[in-house]
C-alpha atoms as a PDB file:
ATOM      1  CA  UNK A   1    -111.961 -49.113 -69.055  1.00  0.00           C
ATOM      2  CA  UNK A   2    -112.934 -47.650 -66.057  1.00  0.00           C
ATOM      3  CA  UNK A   3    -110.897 -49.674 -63.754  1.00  0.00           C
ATOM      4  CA  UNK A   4    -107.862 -48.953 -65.842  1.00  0.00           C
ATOM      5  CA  UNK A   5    -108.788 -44.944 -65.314  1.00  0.00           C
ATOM      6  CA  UNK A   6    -108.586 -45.573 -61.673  1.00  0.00           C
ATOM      7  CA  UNK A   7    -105.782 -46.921 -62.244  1.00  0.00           C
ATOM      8  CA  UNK A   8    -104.000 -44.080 -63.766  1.00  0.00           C
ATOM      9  CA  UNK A   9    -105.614 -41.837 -61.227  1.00  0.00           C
ATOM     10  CA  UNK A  10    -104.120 -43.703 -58.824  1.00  0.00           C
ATOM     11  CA  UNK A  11    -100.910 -43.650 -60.469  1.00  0.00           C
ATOM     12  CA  UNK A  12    -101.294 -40.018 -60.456  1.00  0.00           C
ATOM     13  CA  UNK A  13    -101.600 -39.973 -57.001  1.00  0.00           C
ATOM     14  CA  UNK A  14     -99.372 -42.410 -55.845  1.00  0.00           C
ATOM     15  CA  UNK A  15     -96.082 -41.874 -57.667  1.00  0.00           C
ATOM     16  CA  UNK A  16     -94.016 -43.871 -55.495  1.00  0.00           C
ATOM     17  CA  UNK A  17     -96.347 -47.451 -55.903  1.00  0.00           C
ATOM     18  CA  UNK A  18     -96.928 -49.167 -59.166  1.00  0.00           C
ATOM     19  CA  UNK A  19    -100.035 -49.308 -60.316  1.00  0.00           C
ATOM     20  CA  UNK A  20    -102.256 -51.254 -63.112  1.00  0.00           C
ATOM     21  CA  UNK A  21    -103.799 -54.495 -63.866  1.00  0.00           C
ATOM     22  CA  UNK A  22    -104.561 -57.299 -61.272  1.00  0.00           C
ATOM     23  CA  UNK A  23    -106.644 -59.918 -60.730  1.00  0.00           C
ATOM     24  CA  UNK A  24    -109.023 -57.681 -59.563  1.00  0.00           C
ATOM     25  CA  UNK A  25    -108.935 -55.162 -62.503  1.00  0.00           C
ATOM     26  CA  UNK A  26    -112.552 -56.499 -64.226  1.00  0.00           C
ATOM     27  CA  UNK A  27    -114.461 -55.779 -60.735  1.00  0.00           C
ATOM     28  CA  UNK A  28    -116.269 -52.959 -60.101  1.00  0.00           C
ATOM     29  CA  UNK A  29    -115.332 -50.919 -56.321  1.00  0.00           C
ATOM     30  CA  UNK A  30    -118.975 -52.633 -55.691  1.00  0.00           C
ATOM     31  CA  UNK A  31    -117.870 -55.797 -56.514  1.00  0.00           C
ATOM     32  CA  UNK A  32    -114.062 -55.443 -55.242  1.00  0.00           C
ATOM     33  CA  UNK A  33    -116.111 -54.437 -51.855  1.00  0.00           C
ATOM     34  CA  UNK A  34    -118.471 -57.515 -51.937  1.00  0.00           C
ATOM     35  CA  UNK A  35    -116.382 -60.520 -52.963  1.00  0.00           C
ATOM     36  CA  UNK A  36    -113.674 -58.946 -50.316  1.00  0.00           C
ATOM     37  CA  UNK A  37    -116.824 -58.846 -47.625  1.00  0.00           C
ATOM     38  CA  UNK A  38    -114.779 -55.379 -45.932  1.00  0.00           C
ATOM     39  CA  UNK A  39    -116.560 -54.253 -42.982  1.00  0.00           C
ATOM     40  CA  UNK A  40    -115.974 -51.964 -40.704  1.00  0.00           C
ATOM     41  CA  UNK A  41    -114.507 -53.872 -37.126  1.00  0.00           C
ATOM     42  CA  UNK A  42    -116.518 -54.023 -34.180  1.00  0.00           C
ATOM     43  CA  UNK A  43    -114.140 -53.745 -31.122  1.00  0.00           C
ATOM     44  CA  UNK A  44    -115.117 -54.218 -27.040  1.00  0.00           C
ATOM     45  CA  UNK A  45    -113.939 -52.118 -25.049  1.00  0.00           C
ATOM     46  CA  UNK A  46    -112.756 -54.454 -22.903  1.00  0.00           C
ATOM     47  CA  UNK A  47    -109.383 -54.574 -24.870  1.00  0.00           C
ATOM     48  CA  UNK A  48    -106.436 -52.822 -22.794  1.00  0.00           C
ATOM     49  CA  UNK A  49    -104.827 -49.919 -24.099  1.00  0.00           C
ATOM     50  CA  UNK A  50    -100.768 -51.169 -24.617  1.00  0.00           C
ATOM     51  CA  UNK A  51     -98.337 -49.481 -21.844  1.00  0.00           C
ATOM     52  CA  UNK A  52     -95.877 -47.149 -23.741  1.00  0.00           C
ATOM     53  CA  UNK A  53     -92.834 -48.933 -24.977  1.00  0.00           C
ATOM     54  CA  UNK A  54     -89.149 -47.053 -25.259  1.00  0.00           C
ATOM     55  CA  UNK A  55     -88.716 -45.923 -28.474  1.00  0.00           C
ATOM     56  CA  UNK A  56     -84.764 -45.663 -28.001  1.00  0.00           C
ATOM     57  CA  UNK A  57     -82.293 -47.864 -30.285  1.00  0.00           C
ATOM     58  CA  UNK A  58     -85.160 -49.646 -32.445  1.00  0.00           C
ATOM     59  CA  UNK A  59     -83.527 -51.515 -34.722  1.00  0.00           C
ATOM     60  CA  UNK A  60     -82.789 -50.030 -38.312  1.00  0.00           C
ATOM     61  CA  UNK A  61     -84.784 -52.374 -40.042  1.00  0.00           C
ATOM     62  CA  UNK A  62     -87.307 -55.269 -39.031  1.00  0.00           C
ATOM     63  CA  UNK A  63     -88.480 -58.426 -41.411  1.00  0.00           C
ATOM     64  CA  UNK A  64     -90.491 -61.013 -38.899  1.00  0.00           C
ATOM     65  CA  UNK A  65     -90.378 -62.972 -41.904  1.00  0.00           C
ATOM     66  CA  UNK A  66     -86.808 -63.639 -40.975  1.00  0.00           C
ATOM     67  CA  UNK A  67     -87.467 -65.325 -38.236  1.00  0.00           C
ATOM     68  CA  UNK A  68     -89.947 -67.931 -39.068  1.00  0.00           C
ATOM     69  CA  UNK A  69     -92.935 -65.921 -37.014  1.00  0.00           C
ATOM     70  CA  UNK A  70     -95.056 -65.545 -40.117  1.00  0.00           C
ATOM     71  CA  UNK A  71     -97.233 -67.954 -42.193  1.00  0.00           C
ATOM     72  CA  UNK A  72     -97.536 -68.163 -45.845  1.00  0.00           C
ATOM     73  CA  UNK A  73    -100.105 -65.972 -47.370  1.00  0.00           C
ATOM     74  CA  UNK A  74    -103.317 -66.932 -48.051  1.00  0.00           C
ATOM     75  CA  UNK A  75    -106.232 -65.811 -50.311  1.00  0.00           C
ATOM     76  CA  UNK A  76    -109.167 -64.754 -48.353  1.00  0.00           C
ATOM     77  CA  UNK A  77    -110.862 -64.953 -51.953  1.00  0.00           C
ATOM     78  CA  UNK A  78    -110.702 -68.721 -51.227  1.00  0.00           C
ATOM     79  CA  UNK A  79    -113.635 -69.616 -48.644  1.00  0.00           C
ATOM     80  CA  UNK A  80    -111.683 -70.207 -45.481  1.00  0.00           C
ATOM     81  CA  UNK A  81    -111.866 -73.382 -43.213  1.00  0.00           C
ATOM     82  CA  UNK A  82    -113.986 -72.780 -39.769  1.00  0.00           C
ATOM     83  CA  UNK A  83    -111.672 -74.025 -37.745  1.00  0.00           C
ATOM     84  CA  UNK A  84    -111.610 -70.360 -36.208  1.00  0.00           C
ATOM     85  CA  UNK A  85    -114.946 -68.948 -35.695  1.00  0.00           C
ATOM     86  CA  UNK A  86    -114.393 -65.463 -36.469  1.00  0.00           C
ATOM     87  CA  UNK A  87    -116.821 -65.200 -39.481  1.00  0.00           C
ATOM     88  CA  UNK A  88    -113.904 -66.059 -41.660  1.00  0.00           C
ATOM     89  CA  UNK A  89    -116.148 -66.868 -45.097  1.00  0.00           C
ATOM     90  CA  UNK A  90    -117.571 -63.121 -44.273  1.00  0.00           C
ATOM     91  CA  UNK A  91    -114.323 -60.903 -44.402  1.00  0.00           C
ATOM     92  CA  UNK A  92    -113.246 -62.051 -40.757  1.00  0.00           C
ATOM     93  CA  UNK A  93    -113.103 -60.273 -37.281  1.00  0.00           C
ATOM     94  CA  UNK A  94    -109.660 -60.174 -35.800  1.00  0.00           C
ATOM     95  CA  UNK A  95    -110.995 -59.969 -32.459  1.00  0.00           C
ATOM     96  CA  UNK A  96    -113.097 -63.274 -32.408  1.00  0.00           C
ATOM     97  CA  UNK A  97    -110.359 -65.366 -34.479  1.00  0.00           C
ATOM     98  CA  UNK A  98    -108.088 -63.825 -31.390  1.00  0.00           C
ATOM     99  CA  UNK A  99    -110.356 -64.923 -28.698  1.00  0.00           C
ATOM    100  CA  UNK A 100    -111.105 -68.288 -29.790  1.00  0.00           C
ATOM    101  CA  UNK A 101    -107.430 -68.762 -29.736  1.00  0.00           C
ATOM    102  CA  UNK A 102    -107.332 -67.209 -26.276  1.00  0.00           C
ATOM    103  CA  UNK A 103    -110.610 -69.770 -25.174  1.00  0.00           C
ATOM    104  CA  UNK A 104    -108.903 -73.027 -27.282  1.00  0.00           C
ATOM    105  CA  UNK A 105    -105.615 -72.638 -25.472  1.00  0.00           C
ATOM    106  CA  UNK A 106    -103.603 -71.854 -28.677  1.00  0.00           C
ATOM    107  CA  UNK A 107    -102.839 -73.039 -32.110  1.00  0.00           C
ATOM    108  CA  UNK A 108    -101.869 -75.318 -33.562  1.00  0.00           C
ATOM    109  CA  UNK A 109     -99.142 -75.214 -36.518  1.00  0.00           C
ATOM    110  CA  UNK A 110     -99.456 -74.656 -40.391  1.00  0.00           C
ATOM    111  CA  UNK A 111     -98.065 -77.635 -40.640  1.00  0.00           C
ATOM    112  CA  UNK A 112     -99.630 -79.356 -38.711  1.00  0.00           C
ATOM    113  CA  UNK A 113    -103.396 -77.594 -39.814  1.00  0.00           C
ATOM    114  CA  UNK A 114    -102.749 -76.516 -43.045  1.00  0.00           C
ATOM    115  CA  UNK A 115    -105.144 -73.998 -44.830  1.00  0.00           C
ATOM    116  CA  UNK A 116    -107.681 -75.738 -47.061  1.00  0.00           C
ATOM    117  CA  UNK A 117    -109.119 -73.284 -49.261  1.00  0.00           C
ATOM    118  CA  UNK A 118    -112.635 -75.081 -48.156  1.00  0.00           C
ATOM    119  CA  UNK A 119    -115.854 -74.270 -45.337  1.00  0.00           C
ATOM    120  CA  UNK A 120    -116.603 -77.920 -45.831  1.00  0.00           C
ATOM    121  CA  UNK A 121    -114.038 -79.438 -43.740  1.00  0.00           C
ATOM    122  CA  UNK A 122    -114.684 -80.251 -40.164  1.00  0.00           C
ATOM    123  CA  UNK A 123    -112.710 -78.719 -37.716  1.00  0.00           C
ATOM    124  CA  UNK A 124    -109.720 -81.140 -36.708  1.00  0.00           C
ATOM    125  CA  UNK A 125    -108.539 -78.863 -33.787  1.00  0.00           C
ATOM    126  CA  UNK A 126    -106.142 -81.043 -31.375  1.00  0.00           C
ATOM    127  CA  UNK A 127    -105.045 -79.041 -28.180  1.00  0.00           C
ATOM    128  CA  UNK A 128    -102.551 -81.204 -27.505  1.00  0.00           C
ATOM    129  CA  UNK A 129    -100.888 -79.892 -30.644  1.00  0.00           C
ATOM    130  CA  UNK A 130    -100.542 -76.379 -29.656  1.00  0.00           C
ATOM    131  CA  UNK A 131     -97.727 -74.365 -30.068  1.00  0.00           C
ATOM    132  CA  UNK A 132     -98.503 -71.482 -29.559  1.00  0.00           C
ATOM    133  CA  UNK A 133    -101.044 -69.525 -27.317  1.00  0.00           C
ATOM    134  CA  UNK A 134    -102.544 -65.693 -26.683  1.00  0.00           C
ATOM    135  CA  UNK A 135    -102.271 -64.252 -23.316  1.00  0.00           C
ATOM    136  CA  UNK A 136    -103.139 -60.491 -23.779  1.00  0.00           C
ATOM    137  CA  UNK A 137    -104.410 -58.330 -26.294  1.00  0.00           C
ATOM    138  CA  UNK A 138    -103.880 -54.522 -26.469  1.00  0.00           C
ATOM    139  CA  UNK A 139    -105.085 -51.549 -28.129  1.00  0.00           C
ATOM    140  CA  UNK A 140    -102.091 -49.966 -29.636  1.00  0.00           C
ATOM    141  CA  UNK A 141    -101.751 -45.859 -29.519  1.00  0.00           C
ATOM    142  CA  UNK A 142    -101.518 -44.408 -33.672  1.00  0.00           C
ATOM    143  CA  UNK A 143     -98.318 -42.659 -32.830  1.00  0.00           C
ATOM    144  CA  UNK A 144     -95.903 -43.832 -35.535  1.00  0.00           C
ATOM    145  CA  UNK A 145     -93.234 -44.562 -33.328  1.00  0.00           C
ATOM    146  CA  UNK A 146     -95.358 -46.662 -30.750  1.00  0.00           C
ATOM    147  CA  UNK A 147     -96.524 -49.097 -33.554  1.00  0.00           C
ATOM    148  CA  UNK A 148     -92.888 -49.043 -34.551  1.00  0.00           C
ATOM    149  CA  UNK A 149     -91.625 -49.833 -30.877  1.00  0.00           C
ATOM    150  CA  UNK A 150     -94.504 -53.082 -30.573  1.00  0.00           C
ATOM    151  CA  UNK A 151     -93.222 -54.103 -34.055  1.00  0.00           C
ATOM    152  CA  UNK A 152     -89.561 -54.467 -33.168  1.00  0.00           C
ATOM    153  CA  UNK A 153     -89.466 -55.268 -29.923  1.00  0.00           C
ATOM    154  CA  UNK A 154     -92.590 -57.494 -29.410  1.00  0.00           C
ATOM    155  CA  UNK A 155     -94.274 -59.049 -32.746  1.00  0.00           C
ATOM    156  CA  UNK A 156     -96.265 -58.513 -35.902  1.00  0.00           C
ATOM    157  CA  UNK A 157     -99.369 -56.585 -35.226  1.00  0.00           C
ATOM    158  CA  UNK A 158    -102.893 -56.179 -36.761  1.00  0.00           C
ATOM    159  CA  UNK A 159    -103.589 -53.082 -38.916  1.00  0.00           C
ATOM    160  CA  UNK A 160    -106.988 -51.949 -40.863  1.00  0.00           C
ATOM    161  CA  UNK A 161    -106.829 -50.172 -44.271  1.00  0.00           C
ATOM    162  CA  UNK A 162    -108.919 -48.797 -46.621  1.00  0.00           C
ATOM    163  CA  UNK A 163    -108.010 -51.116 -49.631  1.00  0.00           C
ATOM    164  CA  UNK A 164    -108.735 -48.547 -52.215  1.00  0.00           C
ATOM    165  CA  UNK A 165    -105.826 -48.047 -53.645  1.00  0.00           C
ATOM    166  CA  UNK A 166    -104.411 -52.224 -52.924  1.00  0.00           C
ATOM    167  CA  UNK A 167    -107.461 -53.013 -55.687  1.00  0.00           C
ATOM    168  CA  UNK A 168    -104.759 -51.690 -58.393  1.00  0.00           C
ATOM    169  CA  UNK A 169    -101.397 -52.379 -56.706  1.00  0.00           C
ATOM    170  CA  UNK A 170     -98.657 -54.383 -58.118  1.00  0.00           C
ATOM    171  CA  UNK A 171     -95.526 -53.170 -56.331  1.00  0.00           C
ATOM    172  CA  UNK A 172     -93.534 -50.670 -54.891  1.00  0.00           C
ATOM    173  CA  UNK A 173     -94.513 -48.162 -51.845  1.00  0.00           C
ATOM    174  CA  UNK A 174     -97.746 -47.094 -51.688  1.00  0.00           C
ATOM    175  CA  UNK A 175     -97.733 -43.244 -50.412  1.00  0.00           C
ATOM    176  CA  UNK A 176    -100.866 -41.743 -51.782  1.00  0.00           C
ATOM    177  CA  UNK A 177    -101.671 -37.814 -51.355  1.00  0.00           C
ATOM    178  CA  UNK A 178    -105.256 -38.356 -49.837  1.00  0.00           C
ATOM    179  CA  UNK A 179    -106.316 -40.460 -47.299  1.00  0.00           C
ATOM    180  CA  UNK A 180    -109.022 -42.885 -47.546  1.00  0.00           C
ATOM    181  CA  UNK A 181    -112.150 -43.992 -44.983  1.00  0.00           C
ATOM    182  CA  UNK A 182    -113.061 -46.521 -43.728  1.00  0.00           C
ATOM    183  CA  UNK A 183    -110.659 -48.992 -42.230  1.00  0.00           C
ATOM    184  CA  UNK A 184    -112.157 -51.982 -43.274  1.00  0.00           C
ATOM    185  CA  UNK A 185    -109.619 -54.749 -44.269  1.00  0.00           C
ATOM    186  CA  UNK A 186    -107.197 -56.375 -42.432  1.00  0.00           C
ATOM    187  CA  UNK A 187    -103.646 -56.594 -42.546  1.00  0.00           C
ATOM    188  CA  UNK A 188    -100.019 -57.330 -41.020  1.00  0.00           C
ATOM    189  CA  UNK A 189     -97.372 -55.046 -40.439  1.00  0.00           C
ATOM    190  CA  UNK A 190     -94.364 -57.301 -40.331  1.00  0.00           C
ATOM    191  CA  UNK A 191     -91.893 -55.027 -40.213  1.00  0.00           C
ATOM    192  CA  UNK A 192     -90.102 -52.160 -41.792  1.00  0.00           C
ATOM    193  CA  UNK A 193     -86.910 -51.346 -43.815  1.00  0.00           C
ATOM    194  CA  UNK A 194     -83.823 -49.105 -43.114  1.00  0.00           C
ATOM    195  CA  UNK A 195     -85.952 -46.114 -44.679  1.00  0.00           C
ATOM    196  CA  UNK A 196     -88.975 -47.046 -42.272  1.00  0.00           C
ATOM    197  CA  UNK A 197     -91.297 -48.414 -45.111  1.00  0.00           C
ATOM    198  CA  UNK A 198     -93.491 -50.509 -43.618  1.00  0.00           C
ATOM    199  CA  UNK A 199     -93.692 -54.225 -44.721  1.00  0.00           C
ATOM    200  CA  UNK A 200     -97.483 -55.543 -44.662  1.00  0.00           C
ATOM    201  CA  UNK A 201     -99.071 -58.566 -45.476  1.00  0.00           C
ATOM    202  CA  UNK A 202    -102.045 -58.886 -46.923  1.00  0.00           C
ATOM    203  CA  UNK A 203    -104.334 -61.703 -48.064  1.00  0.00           C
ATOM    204  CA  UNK A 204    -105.002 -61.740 -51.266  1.00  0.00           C
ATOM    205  CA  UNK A 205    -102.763 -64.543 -52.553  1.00  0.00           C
ATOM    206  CA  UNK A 206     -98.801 -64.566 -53.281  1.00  0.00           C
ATOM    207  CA  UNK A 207    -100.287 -63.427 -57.087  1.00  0.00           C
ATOM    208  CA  UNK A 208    -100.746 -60.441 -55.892  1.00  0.00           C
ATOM    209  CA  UNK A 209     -98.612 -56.934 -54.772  1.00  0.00           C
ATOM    210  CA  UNK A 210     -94.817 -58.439 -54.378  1.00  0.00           C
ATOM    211  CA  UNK A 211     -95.791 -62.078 -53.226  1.00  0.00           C
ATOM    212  CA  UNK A 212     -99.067 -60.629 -51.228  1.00  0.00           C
ATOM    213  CA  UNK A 213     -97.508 -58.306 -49.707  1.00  0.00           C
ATOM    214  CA  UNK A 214     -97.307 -54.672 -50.523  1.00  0.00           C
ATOM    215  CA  UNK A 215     -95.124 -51.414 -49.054  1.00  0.00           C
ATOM    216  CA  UNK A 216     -96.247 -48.572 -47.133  1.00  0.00           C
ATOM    217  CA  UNK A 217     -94.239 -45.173 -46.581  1.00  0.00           C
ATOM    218  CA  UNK A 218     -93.166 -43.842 -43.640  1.00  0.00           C
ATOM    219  CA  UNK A 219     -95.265 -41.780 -41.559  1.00  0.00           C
ATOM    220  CA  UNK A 220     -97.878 -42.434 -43.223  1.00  0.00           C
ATOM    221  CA  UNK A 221     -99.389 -45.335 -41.388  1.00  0.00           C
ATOM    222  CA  UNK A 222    -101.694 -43.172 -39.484  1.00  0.00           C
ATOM    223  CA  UNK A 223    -103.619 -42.024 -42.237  1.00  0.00           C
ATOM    224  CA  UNK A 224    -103.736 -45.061 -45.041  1.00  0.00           C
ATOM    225  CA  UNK A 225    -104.426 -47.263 -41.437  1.00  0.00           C
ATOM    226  CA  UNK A 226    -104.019 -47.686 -37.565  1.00  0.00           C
ATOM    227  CA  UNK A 227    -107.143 -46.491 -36.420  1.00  0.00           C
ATOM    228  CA  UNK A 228    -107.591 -49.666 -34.903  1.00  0.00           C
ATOM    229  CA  UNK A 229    -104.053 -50.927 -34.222  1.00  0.00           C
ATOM    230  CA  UNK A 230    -104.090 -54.331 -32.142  1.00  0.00           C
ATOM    231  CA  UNK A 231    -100.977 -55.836 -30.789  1.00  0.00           C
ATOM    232  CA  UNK A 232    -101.103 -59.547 -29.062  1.00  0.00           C
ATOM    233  CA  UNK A 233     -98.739 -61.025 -26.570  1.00  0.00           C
ATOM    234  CA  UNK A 234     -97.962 -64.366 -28.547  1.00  0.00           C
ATOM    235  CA  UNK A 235     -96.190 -66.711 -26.208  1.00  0.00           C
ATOM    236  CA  UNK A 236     -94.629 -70.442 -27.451  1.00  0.00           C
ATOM    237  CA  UNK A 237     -96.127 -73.539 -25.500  1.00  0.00           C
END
């Protein structure tokens, strides 16, 4: 009954979103927080801060879905395989699944490595299969328009959230009147639409939000998420 009260509250607050039951309704925030294993990111400083990008004719609306740059979803529910050691089976640290990339030499395909739900298997890594590769990784400024500008003109880019609100979410734009601390789960913004809604994937499963992903309003980015913004220059072999 509780859950269902946050719910509501949440509805309350966040008129724009639909909120209710999910798979994730009969868990406590306790519970939500431990079987999600959110933690807060631990960043070097060693990561550049991005050069400033011209914000001048961005395209009206951006889907990188579109173009075949963005794997299914997964459910990070599911114990992950190790073939990237970025404490995947423990909520995951974008910068160490980004730097083993950057150390392999690239990645290989979903096709050709497809995601096994399992920490059993052993990792089947074949360099000679890569298709893809990391050459620079960047700190990305929160200003709206920057994250915007890296979006459309460059590629999808790592966000962290606070997933209070996603615990209840099962469509529509999430715009809630407070903002919520920490950052501790991440996501990818994809893109955005012609009213500058962000599109973000998530990984939680395509049975959950619209098909795992969920919408976030604009100008809000900078408060739901962002604190941590990380763009990657992703380069075909």
């Amino acid at each position: 009954m509780s859950n269902l009260l946050r719910a509501h509250r949440h509805q309350k607050l966040d008129p724009t979103a639909k909120h209710g039951v999910t798979k994730f309704s009969d868990l406590t925030p306790s519970e939500f927080h431990d079987q999600l294993k959110l933690q807060r990111p631990t960043l070097p400083d060693s990561i550049l801060n991005a050069p400033p990008l011209s914000t001048n004719n961005l395209p009206k609306r951006v889907d990188w879905r579109l173009k075949s740059a963005v794997t299914n979803v997964k459910d990070q529910c599911i114990r992950e395989k190790p073939s990237i050691c970025d404490k995947g089976c423990d909520g995951g640290y974008t910068y160490n699944a980004s730097d083993y990339i950057f150390e392999a030499g690239g990645i290989m395909a979903d096709s050709d490595y497809p995601y096994s739900g399992t920490s059993t298997n052993p990792c089947a890594f074949d360099q000679s299969s890569v298709v893809s590769s990391i050459s620079k990784m960047f700190y990305i400024t929160n200003k709206e328009d920057q994250i915007a500008a890296y979006v459309a003109r460059r590629n999808p880019i790592v966000a962290y959230v606070n997933p209070q609100y996603l615990q209840s979410y099962t469509g529509g734009v999430i715009c809630p009147s407070e903002c919520q601390q920490p950052l501790n789960h991440g996501v990818l913004l994809v893109g955005y639409d012609a009213d500058g809604n962000w599109t973000i994937k998530n990984s939680w499963g395509e049975n959950w939000g619209e098909q795992g992903y969920f919408k976030l309003c604009k100008g809000h980015i900078t408060c739901f998420g962002q604190e941590d913004p990380i763009a990657l220059t992703v380069e075909a072999n």
